[in-house]
N, C-alpha and C. Protein backbone atom coordinates (compact mmCIF):
# COMPACT_ATOMS: atom_id res chain seq x y z
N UNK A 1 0.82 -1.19 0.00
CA UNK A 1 0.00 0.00 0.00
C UNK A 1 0.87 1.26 0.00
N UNK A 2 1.76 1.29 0.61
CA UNK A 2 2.73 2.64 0.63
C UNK A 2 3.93 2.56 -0.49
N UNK A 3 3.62 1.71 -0.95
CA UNK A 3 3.90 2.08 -2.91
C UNK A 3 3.19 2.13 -3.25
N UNK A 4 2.17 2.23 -3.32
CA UNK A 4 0.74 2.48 -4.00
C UNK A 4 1.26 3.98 -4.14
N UNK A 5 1.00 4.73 -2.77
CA UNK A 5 0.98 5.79 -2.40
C UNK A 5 2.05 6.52 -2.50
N UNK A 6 3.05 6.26 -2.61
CA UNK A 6 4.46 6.60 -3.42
C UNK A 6 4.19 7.13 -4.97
N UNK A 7 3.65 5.93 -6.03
CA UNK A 7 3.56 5.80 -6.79
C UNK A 7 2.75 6.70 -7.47
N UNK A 8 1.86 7.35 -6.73
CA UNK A 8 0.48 7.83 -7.09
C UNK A 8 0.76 9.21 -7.14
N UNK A 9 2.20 9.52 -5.66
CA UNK A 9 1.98 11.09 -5.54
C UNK A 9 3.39 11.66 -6.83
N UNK A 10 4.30 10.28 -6.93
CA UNK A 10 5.21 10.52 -8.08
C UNK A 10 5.03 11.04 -9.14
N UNK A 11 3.38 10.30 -9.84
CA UNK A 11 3.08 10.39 -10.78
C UNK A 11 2.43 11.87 -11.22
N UNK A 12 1.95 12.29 -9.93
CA UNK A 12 1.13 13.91 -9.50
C UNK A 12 2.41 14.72 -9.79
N UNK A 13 3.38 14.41 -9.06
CA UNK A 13 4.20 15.48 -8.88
C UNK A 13 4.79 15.33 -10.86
N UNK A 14 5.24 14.49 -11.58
CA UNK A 14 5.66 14.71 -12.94
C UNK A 14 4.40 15.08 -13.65
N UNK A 15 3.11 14.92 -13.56
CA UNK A 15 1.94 15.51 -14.08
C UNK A 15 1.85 16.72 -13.81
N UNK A 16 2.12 17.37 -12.67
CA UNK A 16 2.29 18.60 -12.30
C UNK A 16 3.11 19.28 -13.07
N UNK A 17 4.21 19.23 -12.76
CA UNK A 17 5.46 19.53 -13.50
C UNK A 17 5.00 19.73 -15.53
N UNK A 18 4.89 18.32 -16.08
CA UNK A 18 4.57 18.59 -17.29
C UNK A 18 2.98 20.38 -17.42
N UNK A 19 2.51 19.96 -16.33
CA UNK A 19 1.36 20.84 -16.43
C UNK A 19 1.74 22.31 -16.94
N UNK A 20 2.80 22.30 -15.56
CA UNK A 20 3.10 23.30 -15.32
C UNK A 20 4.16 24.47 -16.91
N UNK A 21 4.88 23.39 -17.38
CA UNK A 21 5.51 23.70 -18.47
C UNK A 21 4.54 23.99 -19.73
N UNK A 22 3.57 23.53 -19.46
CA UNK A 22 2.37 23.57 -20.86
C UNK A 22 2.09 24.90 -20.74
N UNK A 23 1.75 25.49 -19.08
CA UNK A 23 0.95 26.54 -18.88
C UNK A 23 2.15 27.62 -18.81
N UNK A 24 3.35 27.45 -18.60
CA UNK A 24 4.29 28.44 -18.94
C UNK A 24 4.28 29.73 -20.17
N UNK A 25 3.79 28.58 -21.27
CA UNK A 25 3.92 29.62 -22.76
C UNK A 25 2.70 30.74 -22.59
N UNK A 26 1.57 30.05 -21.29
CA UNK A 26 0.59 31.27 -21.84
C UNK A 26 0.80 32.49 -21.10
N UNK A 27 -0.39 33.53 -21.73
CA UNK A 27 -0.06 34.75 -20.71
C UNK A 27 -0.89 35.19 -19.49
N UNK A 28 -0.58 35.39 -18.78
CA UNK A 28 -0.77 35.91 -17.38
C UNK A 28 -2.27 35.88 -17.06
N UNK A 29 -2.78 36.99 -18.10
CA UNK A 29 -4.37 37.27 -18.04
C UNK A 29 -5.22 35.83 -18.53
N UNK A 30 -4.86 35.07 -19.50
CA UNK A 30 -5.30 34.01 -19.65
C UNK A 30 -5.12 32.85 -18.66
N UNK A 31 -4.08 32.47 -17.88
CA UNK A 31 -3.97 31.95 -16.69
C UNK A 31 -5.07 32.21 -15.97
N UNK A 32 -5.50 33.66 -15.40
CA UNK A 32 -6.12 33.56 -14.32
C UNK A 32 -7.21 33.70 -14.55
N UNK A 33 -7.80 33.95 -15.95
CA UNK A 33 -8.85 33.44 -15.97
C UNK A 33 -9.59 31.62 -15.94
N UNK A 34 -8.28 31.43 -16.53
CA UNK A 34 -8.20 29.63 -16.50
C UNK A 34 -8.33 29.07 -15.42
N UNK A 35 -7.76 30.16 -14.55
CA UNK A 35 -7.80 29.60 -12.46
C UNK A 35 -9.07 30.02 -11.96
N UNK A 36 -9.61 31.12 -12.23
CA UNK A 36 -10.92 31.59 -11.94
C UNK A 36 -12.10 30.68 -12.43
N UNK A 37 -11.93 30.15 -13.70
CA UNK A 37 -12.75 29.20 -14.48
C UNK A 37 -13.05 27.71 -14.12
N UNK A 38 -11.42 27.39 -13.58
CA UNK A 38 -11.25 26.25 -12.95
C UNK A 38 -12.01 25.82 -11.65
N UNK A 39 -11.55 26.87 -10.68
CA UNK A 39 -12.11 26.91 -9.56
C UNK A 39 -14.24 26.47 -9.59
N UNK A 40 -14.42 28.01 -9.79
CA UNK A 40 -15.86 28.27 -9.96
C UNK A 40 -15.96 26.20 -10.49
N UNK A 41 -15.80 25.88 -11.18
CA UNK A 41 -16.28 24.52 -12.20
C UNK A 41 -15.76 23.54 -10.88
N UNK A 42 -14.77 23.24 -10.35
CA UNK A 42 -14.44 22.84 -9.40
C UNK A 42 -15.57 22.61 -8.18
N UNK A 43 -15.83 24.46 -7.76
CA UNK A 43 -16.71 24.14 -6.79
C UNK A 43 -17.88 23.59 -7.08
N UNK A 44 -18.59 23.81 -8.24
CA UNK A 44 -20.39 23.45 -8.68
C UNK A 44 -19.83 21.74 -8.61
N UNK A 45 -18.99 20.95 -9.38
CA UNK A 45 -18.63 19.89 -9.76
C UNK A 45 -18.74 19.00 -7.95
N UNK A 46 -18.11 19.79 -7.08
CA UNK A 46 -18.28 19.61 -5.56
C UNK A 46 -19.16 19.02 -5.10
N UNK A 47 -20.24 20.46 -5.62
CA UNK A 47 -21.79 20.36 -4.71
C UNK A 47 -22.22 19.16 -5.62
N UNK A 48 -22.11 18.87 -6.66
CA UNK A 48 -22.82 17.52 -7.52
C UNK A 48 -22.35 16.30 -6.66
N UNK A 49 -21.25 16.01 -5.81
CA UNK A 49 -21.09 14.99 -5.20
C UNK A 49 -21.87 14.75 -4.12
N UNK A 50 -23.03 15.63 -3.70
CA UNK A 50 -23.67 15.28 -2.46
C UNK A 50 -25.10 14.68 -3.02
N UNK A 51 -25.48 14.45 -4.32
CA UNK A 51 -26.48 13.98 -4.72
C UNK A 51 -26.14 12.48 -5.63
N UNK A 52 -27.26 11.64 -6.02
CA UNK A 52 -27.28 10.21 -6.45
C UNK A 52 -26.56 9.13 -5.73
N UNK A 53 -26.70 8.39 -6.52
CA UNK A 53 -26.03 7.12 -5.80
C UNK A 53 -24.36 6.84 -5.82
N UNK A 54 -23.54 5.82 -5.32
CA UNK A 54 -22.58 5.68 -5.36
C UNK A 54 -21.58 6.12 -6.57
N UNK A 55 -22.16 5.21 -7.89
CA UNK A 55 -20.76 5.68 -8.71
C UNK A 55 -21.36 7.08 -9.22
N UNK A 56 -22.44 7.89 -9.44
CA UNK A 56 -22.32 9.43 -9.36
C UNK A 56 -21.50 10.10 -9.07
N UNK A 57 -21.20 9.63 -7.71
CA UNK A 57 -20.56 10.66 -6.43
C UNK A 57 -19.22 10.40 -6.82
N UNK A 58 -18.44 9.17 -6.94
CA UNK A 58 -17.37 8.92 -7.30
C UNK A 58 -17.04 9.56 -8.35
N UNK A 59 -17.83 9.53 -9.50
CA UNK A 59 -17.89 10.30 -11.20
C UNK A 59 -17.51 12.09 -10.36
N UNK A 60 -18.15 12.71 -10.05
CA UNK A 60 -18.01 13.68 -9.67
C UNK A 60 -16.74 14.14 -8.62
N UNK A 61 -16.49 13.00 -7.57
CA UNK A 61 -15.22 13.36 -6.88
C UNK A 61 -14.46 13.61 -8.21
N UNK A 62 -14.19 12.25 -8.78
CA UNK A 62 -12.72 12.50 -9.95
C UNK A 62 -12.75 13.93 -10.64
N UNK A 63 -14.34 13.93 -10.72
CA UNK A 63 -14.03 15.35 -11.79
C UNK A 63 -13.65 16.90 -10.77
N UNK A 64 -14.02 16.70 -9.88
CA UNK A 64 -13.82 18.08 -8.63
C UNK A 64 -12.27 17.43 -8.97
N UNK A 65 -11.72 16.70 -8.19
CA UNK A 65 -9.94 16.55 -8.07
C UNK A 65 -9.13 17.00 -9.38
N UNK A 66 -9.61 16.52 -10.23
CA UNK A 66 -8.91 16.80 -12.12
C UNK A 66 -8.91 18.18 -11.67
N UNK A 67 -10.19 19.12 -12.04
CA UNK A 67 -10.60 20.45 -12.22
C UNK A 67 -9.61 20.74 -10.83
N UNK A 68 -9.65 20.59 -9.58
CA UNK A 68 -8.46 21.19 -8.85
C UNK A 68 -7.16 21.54 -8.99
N UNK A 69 -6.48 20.23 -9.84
CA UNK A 69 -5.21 19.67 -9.81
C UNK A 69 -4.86 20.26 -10.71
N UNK A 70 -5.58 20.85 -11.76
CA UNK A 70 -5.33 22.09 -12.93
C UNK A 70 -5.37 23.18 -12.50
N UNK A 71 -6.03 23.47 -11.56
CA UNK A 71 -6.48 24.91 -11.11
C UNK A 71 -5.18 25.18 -10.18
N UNK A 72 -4.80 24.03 -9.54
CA UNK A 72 -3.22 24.47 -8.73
C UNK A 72 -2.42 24.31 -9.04
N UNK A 73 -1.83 24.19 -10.14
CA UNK A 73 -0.81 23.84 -11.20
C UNK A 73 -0.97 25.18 -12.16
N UNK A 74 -2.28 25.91 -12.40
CA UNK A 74 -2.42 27.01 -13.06
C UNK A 74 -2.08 27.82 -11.95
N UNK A 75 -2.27 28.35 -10.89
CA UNK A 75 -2.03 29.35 -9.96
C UNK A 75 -0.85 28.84 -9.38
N UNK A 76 0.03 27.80 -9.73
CA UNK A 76 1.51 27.94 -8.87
C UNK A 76 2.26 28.49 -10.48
N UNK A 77 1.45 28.32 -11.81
CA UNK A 77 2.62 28.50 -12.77
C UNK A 77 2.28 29.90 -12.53
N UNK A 78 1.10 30.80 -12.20
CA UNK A 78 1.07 32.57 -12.37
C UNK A 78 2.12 32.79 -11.11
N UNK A 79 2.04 32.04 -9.75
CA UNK A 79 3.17 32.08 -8.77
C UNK A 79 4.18 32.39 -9.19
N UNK A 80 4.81 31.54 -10.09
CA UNK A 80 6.28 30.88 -9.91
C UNK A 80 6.84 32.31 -11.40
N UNK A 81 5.93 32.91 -12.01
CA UNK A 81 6.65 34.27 -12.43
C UNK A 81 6.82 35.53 -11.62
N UNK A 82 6.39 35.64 -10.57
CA UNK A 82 6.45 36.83 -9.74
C UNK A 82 6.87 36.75 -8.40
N UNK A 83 7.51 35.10 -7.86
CA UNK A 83 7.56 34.98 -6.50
C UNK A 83 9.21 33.98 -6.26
N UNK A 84 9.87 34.45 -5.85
CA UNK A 84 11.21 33.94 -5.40
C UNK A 84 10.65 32.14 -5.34
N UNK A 85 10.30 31.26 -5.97
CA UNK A 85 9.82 29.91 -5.91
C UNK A 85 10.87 28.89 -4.87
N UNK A 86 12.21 28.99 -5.65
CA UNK A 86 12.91 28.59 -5.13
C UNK A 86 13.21 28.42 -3.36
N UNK A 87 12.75 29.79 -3.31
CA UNK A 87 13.14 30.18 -1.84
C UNK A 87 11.79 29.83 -0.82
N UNK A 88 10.70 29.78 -1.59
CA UNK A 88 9.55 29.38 -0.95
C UNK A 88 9.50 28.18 -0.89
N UNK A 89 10.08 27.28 -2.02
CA UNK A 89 10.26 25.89 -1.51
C UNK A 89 11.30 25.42 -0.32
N UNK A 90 12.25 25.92 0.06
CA UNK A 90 13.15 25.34 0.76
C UNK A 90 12.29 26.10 1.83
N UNK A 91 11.66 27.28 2.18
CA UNK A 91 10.58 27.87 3.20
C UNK A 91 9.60 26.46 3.44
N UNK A 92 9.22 26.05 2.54
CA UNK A 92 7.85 24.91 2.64
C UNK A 92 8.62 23.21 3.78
N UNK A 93 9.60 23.23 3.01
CA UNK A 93 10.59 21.83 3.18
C UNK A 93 10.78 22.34 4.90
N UNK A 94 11.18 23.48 4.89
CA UNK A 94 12.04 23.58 6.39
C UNK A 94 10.84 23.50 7.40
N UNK A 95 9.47 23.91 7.31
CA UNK A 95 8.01 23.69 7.39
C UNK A 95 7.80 22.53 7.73
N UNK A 96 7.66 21.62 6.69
CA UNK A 96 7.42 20.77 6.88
C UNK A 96 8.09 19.56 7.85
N UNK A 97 9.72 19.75 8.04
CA UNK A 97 10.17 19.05 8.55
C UNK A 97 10.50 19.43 9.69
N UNK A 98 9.74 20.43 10.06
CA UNK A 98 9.70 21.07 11.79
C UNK A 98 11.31 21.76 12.04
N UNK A 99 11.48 22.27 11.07
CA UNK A 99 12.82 23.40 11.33
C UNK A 99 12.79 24.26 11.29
N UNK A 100 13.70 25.58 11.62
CA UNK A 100 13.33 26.48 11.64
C UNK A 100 12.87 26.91 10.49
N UNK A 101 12.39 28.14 10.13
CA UNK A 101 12.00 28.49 8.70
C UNK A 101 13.06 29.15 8.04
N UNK A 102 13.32 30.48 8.34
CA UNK A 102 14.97 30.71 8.21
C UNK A 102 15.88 30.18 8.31
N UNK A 103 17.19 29.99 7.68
CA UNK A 103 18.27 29.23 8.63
C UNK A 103 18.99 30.36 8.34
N UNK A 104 18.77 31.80 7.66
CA UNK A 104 19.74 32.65 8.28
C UNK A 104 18.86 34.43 7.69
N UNK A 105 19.54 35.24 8.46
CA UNK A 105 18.99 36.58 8.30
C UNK A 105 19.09 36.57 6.53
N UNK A 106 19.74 36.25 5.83
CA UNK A 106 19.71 36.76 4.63
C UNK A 106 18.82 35.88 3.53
N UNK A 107 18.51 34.77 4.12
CA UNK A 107 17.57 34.32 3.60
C UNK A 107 16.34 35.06 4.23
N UNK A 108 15.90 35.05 5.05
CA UNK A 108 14.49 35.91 5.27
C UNK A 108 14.74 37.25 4.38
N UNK A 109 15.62 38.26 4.47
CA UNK A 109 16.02 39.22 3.64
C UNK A 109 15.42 39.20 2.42
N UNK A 110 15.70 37.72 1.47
CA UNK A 110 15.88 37.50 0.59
C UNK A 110 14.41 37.52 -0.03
N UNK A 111 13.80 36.80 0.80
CA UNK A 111 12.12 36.20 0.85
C UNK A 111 11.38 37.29 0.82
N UNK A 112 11.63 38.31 2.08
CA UNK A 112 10.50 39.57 2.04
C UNK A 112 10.91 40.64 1.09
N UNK A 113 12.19 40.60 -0.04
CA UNK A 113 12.24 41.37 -0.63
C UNK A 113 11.64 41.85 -2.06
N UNK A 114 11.25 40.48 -2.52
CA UNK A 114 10.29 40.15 -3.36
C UNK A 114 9.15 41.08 -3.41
């Protein structure tokens, strides 16, 4: 099971990635409308999972998760042109692994100067 789950988030994270390179070429204003579009479709797609029977609801989870998994892959690629990325990832990592967030004045420097 925890290759399953390995396997699954591997495959997210290079789906991501390819996503993310697709959505690179476009421009800015088209992005966020694509994220705005996404979302909104996302949420209605949501509320459809609280009605019919079993495989409905399932039909509709997949489609809320897809429509997400685009929608945050579209709003990290409008991110990742205007926001030190790099530095927010090793911010996220140090987060996550219960360290400090800084490991020095010039990295915070670095972060709020953006």
């Amino acid at each position: 099971m925890e290759d399953t789950a390995g396997i699954i988030i591997e495959q997210l994270a290079r789906w991501a990635d390819a996503m993310t390179r697709t959505l690179a070429a476009w421009d800015t204003g088209t992005l966020i409308v694509l994220a705005v579009t996404l979302t909104v479709l996302a949420g209605v797609t949501g509320r459809a999972t609280t009605g019919g029977g079993l495989i409905r609801q399932i039909l509709w989870i997949t489609v809320t998760a897809i429509l997400t998994l685009i929608a945050v892959a579209t709003v990290w690629t409008i991110a990742s042109r205007y926001l030190p990325i790099p530095e927010l990832e090793t911010l996220l990592r140090n987060l996550a692994g219960h360290q400090p967030l800084f490991r020095s004045l010039d990295t915070a420097a670095r972060i709020l100067r953006w």
